[in-house]
PDB file of N, CA and C in Angstrom:
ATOM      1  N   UNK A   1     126.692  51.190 123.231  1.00  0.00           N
ATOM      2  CA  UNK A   1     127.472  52.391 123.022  1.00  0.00           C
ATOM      3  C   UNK A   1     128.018  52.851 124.368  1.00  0.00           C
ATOM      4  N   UNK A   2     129.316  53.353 124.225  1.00  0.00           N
ATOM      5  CA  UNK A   2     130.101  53.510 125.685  1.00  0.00           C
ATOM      6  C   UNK A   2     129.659  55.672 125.651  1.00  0.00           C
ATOM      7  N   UNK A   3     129.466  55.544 126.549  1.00  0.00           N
ATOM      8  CA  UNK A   3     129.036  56.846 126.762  1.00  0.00           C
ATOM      9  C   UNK A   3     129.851  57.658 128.517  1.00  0.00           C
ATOM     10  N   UNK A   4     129.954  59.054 128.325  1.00  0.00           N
ATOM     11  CA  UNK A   4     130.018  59.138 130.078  1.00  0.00           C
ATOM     12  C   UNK A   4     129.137  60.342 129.821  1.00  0.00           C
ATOM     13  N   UNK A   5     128.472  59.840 131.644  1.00  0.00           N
ATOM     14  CA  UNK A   5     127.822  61.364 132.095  1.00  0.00           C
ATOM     15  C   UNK A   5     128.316  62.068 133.135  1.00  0.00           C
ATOM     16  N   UNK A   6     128.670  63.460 132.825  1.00  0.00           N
ATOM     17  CA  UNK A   6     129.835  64.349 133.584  1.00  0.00           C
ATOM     18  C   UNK A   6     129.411  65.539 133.141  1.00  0.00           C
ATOM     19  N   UNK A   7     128.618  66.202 134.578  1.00  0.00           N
ATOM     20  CA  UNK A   7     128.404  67.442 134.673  1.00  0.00           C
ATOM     21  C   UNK A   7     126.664  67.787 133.800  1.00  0.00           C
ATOM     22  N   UNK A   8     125.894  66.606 134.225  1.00  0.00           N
ATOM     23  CA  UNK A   8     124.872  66.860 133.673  1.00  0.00           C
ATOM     24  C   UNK A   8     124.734  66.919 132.041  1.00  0.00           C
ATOM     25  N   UNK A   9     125.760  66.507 131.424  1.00  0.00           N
ATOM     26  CA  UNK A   9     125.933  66.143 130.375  1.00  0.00           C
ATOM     27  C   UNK A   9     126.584  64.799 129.888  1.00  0.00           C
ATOM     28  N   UNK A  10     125.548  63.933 128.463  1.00  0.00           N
ATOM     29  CA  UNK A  10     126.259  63.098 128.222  1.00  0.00           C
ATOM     30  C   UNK A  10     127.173  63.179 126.955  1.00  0.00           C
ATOM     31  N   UNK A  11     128.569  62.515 126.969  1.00  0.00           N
ATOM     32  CA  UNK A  11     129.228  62.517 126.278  1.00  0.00           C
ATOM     33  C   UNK A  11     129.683  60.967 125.179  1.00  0.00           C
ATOM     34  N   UNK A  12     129.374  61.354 124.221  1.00  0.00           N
ATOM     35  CA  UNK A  12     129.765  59.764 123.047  1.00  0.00           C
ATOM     36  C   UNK A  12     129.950  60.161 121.938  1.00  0.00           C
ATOM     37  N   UNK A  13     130.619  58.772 121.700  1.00  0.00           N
ATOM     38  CA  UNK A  13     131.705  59.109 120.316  1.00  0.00           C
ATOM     39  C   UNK A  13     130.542  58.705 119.016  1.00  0.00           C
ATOM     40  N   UNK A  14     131.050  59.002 118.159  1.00  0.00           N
ATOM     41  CA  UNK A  14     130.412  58.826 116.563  1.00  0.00           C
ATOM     42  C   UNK A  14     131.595  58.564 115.567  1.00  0.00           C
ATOM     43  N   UNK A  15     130.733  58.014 114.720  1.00  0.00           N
ATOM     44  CA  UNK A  15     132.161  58.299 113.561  1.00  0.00           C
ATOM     45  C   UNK A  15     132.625  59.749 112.908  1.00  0.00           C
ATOM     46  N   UNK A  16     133.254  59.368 112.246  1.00  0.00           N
ATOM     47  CA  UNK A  16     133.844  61.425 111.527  1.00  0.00           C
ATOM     48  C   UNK A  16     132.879  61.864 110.796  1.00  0.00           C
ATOM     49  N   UNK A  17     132.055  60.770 109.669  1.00  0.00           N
ATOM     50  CA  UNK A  17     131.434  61.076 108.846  1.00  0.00           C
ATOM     51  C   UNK A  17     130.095  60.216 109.313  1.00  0.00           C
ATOM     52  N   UNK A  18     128.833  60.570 108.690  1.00  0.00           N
ATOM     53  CA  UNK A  18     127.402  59.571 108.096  1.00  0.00           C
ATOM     54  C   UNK A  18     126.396  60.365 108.813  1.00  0.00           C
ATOM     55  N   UNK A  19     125.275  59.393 109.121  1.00  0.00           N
ATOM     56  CA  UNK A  19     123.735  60.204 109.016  1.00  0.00           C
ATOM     57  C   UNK A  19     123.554  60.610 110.358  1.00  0.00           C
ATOM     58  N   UNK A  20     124.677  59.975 111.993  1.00  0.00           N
ATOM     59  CA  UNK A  20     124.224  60.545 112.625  1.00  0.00           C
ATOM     60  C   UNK A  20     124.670  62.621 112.737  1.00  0.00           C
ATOM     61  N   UNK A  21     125.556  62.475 112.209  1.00  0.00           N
ATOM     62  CA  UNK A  21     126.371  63.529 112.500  1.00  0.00           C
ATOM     63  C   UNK A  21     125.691  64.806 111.457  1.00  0.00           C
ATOM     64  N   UNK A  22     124.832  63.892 109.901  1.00  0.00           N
ATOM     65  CA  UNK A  22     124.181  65.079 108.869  1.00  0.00           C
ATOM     66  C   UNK A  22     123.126  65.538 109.669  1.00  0.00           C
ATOM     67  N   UNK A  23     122.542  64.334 110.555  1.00  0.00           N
ATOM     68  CA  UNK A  23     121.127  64.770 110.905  1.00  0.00           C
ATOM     69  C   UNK A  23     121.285  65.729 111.557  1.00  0.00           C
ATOM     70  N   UNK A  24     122.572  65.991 113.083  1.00  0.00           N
ATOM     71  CA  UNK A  24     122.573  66.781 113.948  1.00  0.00           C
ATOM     72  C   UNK A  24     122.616  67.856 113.128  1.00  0.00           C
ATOM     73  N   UNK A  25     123.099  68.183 111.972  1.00  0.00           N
ATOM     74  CA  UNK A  25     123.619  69.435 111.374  1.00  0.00           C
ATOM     75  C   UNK A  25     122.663  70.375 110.983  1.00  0.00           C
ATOM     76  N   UNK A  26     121.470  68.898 110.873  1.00  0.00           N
ATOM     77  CA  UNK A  26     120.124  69.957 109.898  1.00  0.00           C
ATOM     78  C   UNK A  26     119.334  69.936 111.071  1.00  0.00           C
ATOM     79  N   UNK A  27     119.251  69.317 112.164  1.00  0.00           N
ATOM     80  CA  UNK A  27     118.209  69.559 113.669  1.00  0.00           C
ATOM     81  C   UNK A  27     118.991  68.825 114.893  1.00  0.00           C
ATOM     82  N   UNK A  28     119.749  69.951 115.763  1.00  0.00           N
ATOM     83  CA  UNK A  28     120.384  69.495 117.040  1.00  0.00           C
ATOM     84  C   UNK A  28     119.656  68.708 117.925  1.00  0.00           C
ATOM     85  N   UNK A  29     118.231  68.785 118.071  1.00  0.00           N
ATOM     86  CA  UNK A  29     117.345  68.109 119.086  1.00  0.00           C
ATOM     87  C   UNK A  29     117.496  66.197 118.924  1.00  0.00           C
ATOM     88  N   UNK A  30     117.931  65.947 120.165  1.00  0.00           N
ATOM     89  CA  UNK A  30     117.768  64.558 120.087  1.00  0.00           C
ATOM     90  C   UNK A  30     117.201  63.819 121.191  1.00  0.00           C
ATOM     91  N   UNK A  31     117.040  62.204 120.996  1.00  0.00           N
ATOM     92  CA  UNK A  31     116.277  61.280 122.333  1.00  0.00           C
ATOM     93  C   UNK A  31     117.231  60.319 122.456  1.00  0.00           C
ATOM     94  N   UNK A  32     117.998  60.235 123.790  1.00  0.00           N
ATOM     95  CA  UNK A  32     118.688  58.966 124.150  1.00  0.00           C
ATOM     96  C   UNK A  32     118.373  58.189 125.479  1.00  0.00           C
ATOM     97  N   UNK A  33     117.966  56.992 124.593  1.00  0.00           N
ATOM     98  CA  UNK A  33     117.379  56.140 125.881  1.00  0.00           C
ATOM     99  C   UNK A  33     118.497  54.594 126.127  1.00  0.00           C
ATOM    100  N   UNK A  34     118.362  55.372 127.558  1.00  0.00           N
ATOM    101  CA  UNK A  34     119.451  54.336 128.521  1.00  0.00           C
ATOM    102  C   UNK A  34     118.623  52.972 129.078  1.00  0.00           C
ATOM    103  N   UNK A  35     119.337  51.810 129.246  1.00  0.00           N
ATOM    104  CA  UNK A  35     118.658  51.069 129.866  1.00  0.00           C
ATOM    105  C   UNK A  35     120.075  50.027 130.912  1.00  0.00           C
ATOM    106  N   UNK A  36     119.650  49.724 131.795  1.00  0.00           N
ATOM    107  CA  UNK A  36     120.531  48.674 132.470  1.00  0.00           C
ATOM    108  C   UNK A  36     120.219  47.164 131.652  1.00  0.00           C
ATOM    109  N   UNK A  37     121.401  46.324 132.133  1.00  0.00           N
ATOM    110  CA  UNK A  37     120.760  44.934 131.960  1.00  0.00           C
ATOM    111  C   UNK A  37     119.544  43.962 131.986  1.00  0.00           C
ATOM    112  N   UNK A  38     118.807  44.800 133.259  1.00  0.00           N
ATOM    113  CA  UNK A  38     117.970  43.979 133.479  1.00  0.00           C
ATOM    114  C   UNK A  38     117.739  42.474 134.645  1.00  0.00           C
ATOM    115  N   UNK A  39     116.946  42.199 134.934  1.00  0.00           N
ATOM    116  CA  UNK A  39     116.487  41.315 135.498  1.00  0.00           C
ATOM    117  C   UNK A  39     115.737  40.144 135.307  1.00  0.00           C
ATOM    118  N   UNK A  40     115.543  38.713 135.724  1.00  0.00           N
ATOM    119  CA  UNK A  40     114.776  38.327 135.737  1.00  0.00           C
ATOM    120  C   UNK A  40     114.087  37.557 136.821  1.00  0.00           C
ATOM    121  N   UNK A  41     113.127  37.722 137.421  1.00  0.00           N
ATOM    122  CA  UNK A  41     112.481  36.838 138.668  1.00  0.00           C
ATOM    123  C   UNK A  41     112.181  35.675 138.102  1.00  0.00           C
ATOM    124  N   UNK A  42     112.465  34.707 139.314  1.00  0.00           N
ATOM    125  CA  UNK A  42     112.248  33.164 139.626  1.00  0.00           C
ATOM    126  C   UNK A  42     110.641  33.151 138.939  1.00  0.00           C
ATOM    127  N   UNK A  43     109.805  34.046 139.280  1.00  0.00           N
ATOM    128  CA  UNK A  43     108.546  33.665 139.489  1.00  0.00           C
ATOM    129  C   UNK A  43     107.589  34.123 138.527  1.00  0.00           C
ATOM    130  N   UNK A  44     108.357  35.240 137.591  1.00  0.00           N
ATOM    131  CA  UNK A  44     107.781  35.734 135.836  1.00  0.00           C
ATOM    132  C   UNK A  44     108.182  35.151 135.055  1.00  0.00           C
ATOM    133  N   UNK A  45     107.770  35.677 133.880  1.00  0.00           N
ATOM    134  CA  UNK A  45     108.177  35.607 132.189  1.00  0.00           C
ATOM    135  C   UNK A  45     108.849  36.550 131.536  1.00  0.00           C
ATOM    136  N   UNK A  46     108.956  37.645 132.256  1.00  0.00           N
ATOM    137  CA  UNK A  46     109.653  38.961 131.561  1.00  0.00           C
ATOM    138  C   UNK A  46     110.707  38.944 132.390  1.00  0.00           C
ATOM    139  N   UNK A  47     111.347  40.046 131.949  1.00  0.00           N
ATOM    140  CA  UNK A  47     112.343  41.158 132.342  1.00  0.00           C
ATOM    141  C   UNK A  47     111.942  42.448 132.541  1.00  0.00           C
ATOM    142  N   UNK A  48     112.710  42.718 133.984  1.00  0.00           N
ATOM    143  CA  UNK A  48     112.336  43.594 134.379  1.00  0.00           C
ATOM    144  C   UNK A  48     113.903  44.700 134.443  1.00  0.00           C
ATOM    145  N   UNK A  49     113.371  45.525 133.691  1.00  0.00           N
ATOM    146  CA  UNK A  49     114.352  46.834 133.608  1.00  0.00           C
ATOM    147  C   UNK A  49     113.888  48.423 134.077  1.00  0.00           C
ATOM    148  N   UNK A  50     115.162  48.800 134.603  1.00  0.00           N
ATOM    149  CA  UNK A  50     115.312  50.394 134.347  1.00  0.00           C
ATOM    150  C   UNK A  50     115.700  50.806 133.264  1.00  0.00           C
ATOM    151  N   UNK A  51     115.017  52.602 132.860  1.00  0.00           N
ATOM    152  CA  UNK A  51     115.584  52.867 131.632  1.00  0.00           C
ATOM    153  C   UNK A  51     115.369  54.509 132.223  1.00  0.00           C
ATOM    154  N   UNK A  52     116.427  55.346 131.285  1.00  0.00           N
ATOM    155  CA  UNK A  52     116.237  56.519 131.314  1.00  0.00           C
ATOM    156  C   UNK A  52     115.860  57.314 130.074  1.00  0.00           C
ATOM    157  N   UNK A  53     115.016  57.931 129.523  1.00  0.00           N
ATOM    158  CA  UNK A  53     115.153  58.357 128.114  1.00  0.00           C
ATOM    159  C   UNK A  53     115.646  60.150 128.802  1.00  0.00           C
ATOM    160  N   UNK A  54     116.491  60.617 127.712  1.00  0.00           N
ATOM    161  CA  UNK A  54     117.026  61.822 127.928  1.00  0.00           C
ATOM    162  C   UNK A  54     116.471  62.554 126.374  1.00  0.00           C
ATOM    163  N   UNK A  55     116.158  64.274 126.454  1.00  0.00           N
ATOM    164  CA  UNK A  55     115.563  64.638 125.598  1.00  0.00           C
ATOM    165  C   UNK A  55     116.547  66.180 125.817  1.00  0.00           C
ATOM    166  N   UNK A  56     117.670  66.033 124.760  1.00  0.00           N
ATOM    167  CA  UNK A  56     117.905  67.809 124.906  1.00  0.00           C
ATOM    168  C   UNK A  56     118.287  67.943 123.502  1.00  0.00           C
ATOM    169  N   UNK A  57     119.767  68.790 123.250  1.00  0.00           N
ATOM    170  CA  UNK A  57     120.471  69.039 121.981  1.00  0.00           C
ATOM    171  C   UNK A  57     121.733  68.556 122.451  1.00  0.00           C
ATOM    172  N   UNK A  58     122.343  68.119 120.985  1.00  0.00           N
ATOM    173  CA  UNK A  58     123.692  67.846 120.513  1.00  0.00           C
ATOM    174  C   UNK A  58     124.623  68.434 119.859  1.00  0.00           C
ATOM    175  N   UNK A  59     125.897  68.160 120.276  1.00  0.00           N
ATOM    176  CA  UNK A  59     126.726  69.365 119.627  1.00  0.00           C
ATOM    177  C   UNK A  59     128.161  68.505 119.374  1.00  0.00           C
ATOM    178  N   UNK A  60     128.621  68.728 118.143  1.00  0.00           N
ATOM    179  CA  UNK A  60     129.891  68.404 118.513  1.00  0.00           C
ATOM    180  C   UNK A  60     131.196  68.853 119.268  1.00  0.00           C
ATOM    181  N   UNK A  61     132.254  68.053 119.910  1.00  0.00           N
ATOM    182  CA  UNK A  61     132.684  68.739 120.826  1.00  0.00           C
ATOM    183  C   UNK A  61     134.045  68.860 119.933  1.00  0.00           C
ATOM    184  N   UNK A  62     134.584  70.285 119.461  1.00  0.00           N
ATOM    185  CA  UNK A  62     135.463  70.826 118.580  1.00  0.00           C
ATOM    186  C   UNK A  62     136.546  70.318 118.846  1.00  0.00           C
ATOM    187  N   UNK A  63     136.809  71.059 120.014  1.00  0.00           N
ATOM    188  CA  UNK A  63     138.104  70.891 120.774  1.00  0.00           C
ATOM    189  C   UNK A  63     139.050  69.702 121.030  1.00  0.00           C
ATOM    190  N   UNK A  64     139.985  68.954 120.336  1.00  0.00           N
ATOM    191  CA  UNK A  64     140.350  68.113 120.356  1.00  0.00           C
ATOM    192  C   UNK A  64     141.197  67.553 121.540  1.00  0.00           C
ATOM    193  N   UNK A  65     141.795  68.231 122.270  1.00  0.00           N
ATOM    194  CA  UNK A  65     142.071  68.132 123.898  1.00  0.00           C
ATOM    195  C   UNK A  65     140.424  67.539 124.716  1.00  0.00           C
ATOM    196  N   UNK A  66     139.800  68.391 124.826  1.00  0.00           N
ATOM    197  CA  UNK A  66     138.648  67.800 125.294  1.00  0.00           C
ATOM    198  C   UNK A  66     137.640  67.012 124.990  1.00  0.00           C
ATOM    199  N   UNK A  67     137.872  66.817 123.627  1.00  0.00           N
ATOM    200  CA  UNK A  67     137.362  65.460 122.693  1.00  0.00           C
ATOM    201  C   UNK A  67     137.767  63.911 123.452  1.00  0.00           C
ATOM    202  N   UNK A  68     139.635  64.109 123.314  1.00  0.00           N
ATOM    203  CA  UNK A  68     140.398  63.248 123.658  1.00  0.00           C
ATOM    204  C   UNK A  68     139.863  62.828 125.232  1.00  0.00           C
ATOM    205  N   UNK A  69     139.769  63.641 126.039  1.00  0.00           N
ATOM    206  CA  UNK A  69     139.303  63.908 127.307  1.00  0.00           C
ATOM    207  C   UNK A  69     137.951  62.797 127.371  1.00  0.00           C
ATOM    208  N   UNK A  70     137.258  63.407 127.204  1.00  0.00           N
ATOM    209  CA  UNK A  70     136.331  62.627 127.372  1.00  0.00           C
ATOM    210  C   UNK A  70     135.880  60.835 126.556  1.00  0.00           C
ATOM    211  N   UNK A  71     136.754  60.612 125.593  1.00  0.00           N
ATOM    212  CA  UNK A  71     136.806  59.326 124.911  1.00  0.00           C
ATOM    213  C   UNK A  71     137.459  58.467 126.170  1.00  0.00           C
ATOM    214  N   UNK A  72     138.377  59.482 127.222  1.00  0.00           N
ATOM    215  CA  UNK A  72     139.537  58.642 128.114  1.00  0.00           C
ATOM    216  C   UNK A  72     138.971  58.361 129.128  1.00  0.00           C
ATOM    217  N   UNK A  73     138.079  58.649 129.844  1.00  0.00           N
ATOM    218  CA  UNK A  73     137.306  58.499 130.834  1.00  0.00           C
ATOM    219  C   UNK A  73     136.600  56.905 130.666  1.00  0.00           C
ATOM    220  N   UNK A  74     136.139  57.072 130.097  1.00  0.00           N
ATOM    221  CA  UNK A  74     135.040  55.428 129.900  1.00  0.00           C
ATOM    222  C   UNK A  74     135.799  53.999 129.540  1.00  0.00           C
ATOM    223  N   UNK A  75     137.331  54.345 129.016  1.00  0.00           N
ATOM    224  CA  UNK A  75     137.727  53.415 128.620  1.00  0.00           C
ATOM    225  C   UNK A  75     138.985  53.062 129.888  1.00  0.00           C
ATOM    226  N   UNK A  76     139.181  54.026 130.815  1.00  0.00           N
ATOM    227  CA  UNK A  76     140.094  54.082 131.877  1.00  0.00           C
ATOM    228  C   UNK A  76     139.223  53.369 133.212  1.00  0.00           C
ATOM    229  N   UNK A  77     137.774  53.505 133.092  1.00  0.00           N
ATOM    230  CA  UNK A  77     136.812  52.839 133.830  1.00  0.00           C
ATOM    231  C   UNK A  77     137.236  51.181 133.684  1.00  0.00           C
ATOM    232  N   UNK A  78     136.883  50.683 132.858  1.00  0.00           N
ATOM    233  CA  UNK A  78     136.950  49.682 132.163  1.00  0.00           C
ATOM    234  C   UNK A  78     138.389  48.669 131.561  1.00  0.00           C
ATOM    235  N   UNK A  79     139.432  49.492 131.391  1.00  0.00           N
ATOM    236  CA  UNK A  79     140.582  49.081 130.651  1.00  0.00           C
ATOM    237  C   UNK A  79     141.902  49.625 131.521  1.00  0.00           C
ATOM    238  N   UNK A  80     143.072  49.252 130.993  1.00  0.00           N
ATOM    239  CA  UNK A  80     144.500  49.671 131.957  1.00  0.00           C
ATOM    240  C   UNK A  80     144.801  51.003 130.745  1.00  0.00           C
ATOM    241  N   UNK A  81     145.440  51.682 131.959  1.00  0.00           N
ATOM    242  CA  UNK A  81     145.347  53.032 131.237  1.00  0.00           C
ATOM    243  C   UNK A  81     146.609  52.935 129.597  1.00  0.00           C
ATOM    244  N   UNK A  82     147.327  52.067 129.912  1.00  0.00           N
ATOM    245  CA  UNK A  82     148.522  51.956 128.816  1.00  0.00           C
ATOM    246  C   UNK A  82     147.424  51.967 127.528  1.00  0.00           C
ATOM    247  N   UNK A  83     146.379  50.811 127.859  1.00  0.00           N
ATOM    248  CA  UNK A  83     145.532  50.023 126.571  1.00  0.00           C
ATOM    249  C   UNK A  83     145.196  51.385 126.452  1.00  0.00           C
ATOM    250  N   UNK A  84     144.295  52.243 126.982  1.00  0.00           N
ATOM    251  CA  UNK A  84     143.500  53.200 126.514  1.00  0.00           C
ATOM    252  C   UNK A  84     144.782  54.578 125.531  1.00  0.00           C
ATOM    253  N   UNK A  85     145.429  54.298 126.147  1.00  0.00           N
ATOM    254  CA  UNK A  85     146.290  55.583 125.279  1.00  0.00           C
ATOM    255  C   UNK A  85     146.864  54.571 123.900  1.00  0.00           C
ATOM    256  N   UNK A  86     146.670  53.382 123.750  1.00  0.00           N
ATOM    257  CA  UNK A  86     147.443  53.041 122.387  1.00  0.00           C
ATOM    258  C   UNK A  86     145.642  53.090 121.473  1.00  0.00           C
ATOM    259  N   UNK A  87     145.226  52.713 122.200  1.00  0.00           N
ATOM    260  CA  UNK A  87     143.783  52.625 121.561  1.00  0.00           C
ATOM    261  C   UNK A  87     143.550  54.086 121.028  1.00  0.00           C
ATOM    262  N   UNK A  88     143.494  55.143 121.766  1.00  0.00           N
ATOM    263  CA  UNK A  88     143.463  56.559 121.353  1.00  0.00           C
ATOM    264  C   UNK A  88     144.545  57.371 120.630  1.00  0.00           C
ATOM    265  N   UNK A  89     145.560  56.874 120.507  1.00  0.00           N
ATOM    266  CA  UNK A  89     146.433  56.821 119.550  1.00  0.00           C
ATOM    267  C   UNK A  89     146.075  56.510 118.344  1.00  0.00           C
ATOM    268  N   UNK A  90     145.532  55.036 117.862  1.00  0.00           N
ATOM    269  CA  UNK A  90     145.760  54.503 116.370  1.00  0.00           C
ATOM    270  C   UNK A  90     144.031  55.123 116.306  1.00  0.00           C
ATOM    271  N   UNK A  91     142.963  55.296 117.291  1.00  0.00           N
ATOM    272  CA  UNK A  91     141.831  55.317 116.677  1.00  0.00           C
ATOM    273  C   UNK A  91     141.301  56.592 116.952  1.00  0.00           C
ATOM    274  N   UNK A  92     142.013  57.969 117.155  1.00  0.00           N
ATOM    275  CA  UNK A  92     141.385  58.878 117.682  1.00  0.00           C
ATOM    276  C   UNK A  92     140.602  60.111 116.286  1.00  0.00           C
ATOM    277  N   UNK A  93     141.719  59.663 115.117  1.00  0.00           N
ATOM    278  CA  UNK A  93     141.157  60.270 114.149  1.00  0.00           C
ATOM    279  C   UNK A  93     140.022  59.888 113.238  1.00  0.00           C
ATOM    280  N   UNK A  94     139.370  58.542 113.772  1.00  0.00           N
ATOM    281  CA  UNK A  94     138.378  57.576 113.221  1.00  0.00           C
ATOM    282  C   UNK A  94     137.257  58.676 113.872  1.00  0.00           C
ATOM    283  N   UNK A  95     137.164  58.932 115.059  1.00  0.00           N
ATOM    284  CA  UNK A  95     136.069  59.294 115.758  1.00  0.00           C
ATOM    285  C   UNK A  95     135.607  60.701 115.905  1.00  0.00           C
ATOM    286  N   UNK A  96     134.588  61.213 116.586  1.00  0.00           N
ATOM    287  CA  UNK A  96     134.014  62.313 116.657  1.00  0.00           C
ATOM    288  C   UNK A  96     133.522  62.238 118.113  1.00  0.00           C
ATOM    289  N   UNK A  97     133.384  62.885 118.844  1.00  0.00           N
ATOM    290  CA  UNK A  97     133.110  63.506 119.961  1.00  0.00           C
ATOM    291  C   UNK A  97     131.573  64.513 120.285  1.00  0.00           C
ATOM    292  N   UNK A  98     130.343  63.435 120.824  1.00  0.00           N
ATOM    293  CA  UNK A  98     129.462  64.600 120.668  1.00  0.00           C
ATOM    294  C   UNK A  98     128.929  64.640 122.252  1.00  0.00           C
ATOM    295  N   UNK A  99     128.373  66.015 122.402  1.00  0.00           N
ATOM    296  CA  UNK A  99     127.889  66.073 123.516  1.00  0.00           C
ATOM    297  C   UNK A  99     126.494  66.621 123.913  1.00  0.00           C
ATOM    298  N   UNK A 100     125.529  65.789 124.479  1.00  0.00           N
ATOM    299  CA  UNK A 100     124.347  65.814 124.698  1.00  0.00           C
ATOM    300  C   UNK A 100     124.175  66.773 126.210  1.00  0.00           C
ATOM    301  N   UNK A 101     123.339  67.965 125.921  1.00  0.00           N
ATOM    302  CA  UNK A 101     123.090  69.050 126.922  1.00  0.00           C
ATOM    303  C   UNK A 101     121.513  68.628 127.321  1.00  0.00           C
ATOM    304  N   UNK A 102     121.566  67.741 128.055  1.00  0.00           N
ATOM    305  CA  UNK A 102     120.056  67.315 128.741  1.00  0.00           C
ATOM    306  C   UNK A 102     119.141  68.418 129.242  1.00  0.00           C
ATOM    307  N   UNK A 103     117.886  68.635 128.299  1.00  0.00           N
ATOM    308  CA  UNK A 103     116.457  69.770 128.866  1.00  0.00           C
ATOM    309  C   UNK A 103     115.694  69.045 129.229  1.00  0.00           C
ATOM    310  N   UNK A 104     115.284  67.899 129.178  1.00  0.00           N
ATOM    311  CA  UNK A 104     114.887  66.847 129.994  1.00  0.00           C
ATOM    312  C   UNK A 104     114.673  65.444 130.221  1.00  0.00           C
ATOM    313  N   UNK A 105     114.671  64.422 131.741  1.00  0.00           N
ATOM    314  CA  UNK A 105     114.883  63.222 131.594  1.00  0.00           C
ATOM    315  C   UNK A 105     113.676  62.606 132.434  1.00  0.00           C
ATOM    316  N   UNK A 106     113.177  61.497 131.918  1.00  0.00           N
ATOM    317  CA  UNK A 106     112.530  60.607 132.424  1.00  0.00           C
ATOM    318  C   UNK A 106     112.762  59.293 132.378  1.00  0.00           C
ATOM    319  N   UNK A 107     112.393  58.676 133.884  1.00  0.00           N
ATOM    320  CA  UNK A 107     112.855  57.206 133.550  1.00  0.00           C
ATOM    321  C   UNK A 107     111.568  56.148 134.525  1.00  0.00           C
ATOM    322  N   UNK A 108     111.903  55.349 134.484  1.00  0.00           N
ATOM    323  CA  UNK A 108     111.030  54.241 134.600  1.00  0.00           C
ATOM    324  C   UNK A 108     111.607  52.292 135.439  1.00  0.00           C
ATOM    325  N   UNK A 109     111.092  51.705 135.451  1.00  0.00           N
ATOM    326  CA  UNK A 109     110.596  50.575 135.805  1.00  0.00           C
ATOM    327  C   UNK A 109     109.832  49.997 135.313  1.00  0.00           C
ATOM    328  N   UNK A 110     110.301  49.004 134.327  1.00  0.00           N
ATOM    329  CA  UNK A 110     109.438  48.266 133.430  1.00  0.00           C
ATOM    330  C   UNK A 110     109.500  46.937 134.126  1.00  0.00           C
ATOM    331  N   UNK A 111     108.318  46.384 134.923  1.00  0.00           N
ATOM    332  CA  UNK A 111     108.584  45.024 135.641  1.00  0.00           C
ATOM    333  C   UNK A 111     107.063  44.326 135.335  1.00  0.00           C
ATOM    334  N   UNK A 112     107.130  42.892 135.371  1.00  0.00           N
ATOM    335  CA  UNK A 112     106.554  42.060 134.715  1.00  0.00           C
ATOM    336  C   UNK A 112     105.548  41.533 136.249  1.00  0.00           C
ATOM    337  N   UNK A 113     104.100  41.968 136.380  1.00  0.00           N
ATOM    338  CA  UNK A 113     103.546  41.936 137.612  1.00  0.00           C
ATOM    339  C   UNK A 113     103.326  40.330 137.823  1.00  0.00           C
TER     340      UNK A 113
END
C-alpha cells in the first residue's frame, strides 16, 4: 500500500466503499504496521527487518482538493508528473482518502542472531 507521511501524519487511499471504511465508521482507532524490505546475511537463515507499528485514529479526509493533494505526492515520488495527473484523472473518483493521526509509535529490529 502506497502511503505518505507528512506532518506527523499518515496519509492512504481506500476504496469509496467496503469494510475498511464501515469499520472506521463504527470505531476510528486503528494499528498500522510498516515494514522495509528487509535483509538477508551471508551467514543466517532469516531476514532481518525494520518495522514500525503506528497506533492512533482515522478519519476520512473530506476535502477533495486535499484528498487530491495528498494521492499526488507518492505517485510524483515515484512516477512523471504527466502519468500522475492522467492517473488521477480517470481514477480519482474510485478512491477515498484517509488520514491516520498517530498517539503512538513503536518500532523494532527483527534480526536473526
Amino acid at each position: 500500500m502506497r502511503f505518505l507521511y507528512l506532518d506527523g501524519r499518515v496519509h492512504y487511499p481506500c476504496a469509496r466503499e467496503g469494510h475498511k471504511l464501515d469499520s472506521l465508521r463504527q470505531d476510528d482507532r486503528v494499528c498500522m504496521t510498516i515494514m522495509d524490505q528487509g535483509y538477508l546475511r551471508a551467514d543466517k537463515w532469516g531476514w532481518n527487518v525494520r518495522s514500525v507499528i503506528l497506533f492512533g485514529r482515522s478519519r476520512e479526509i473530506e476535502d477533495q482538493n486535499e484528498a487530491l493533494a495528498k494521492l499526488r505526492l507518492p505517485g510524483l515520488k515515484h512516477n512523471p508528473a504527466d502519468l500522475v495527473e492522467e492517473d488521477l484523472k480517470t481514477k480519482k473518483e474510485l478512491v477515498r482518502v484517509l488520514e491516520l493521526q498517530i498517539e503512538h509509535m513503536t518500532g523494532k529490529l527483527t534480526s536473526v542472531s
